[in-house]
Protein backbone atom coordinates (compact mmCIF):
# COMPACT_ATOMS: atom_id res chain seq x y z
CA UNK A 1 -204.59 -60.86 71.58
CA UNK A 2 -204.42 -59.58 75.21
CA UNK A 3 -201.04 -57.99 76.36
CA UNK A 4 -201.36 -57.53 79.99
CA UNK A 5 -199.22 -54.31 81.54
CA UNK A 6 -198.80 -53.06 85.08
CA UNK A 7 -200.99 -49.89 85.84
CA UNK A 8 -198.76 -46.92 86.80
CA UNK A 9 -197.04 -47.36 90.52
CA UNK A 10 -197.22 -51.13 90.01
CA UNK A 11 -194.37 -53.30 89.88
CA UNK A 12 -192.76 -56.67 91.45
CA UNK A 13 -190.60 -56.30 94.64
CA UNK A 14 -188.89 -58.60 96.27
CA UNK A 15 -189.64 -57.98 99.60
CA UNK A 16 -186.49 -59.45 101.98
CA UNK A 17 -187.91 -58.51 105.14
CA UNK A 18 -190.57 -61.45 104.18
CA UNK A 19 -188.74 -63.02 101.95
CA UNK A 20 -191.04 -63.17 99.32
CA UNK A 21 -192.08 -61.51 95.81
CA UNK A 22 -194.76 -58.60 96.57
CA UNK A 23 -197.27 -56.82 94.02
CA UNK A 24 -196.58 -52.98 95.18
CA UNK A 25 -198.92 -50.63 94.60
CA UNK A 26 -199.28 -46.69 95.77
CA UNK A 27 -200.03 -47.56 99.44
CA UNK A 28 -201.37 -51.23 98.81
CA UNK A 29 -199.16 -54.63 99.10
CA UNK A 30 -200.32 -57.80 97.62
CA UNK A 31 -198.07 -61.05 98.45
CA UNK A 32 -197.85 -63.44 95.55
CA UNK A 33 -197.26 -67.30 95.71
CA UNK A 34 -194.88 -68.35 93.31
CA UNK A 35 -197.52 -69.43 90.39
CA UNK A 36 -198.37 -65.82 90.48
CA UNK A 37 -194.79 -64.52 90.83
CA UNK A 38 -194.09 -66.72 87.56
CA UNK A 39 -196.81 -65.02 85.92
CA UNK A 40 -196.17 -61.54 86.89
CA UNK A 41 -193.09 -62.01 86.16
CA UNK A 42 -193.24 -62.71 82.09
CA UNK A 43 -195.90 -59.02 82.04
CA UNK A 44 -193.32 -56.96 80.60
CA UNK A 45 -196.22 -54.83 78.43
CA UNK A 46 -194.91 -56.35 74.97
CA UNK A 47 -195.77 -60.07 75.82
CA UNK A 48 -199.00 -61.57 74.91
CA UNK A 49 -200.99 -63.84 77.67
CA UNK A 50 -200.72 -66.42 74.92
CA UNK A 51 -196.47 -66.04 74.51
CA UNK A 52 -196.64 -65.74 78.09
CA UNK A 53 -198.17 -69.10 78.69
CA UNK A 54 -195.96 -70.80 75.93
CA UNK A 55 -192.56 -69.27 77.59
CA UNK A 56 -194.04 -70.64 81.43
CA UNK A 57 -195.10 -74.25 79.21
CA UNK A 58 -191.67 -74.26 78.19
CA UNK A 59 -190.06 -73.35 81.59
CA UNK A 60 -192.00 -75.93 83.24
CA UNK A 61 -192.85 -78.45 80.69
CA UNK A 62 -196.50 -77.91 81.38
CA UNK A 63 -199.82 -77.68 79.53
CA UNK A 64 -199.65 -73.75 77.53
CA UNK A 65 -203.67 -74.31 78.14
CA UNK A 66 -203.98 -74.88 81.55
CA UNK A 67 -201.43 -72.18 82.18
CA UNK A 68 -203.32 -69.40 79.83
CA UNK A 69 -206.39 -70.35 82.12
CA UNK A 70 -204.93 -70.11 85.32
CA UNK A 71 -203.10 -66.88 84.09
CA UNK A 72 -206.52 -65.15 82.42
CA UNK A 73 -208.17 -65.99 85.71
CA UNK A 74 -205.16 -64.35 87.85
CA UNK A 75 -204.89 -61.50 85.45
CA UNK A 76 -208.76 -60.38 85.48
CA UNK A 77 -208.52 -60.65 89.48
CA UNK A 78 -205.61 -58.10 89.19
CA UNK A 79 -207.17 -56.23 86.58
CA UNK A 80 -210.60 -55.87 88.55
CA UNK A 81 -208.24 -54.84 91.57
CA UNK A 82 -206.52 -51.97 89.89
CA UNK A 83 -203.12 -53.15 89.30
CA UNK A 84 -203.34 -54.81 85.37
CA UNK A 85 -204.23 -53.49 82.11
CA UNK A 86 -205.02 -55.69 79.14
């Protein structure tokens, strides 16, 4: 089971100059669409990808296994970037 966790210094902002949700990082900003934001949003460091993509299936009366591959596939990219843990 993969829990996914913000590295230290990470964290959502809303960002209201731009208007939009932000990934900050120690001098690093990554802008997020709002798949990503509704991703990012459920990593709370207790939540499984799995429970993560059954709470988002809910939300959105969508597939829970086309969301756990779209979120594996955004998680890794964070993950190889520095800013998630699994």
């Amino acid at each position: 089971m993969t829990i996914p966790r913000f590295k230290p210094g990470v964290r959502l902002h809303r960002d209201r100059v731009r208007d939009r949700w932000v990934l900050l990082a120690p001098e690093r900003v990554v802008g997020l669409d709002d798949i990503a934001y509704a991703i990012l949003e459920k990593v709370d460091g207790s939540a499984s990808l799995d429970e993560i993509a059954t709470s988002l299936a809910a939300e959105y009366d969508a597939d829970a296994g086309e969301i756990a591959t779209d979120a594996s596939v955004l998680l890794a990219d964070l993950a190889a970037r520095g800013y998630v843990a699994a």
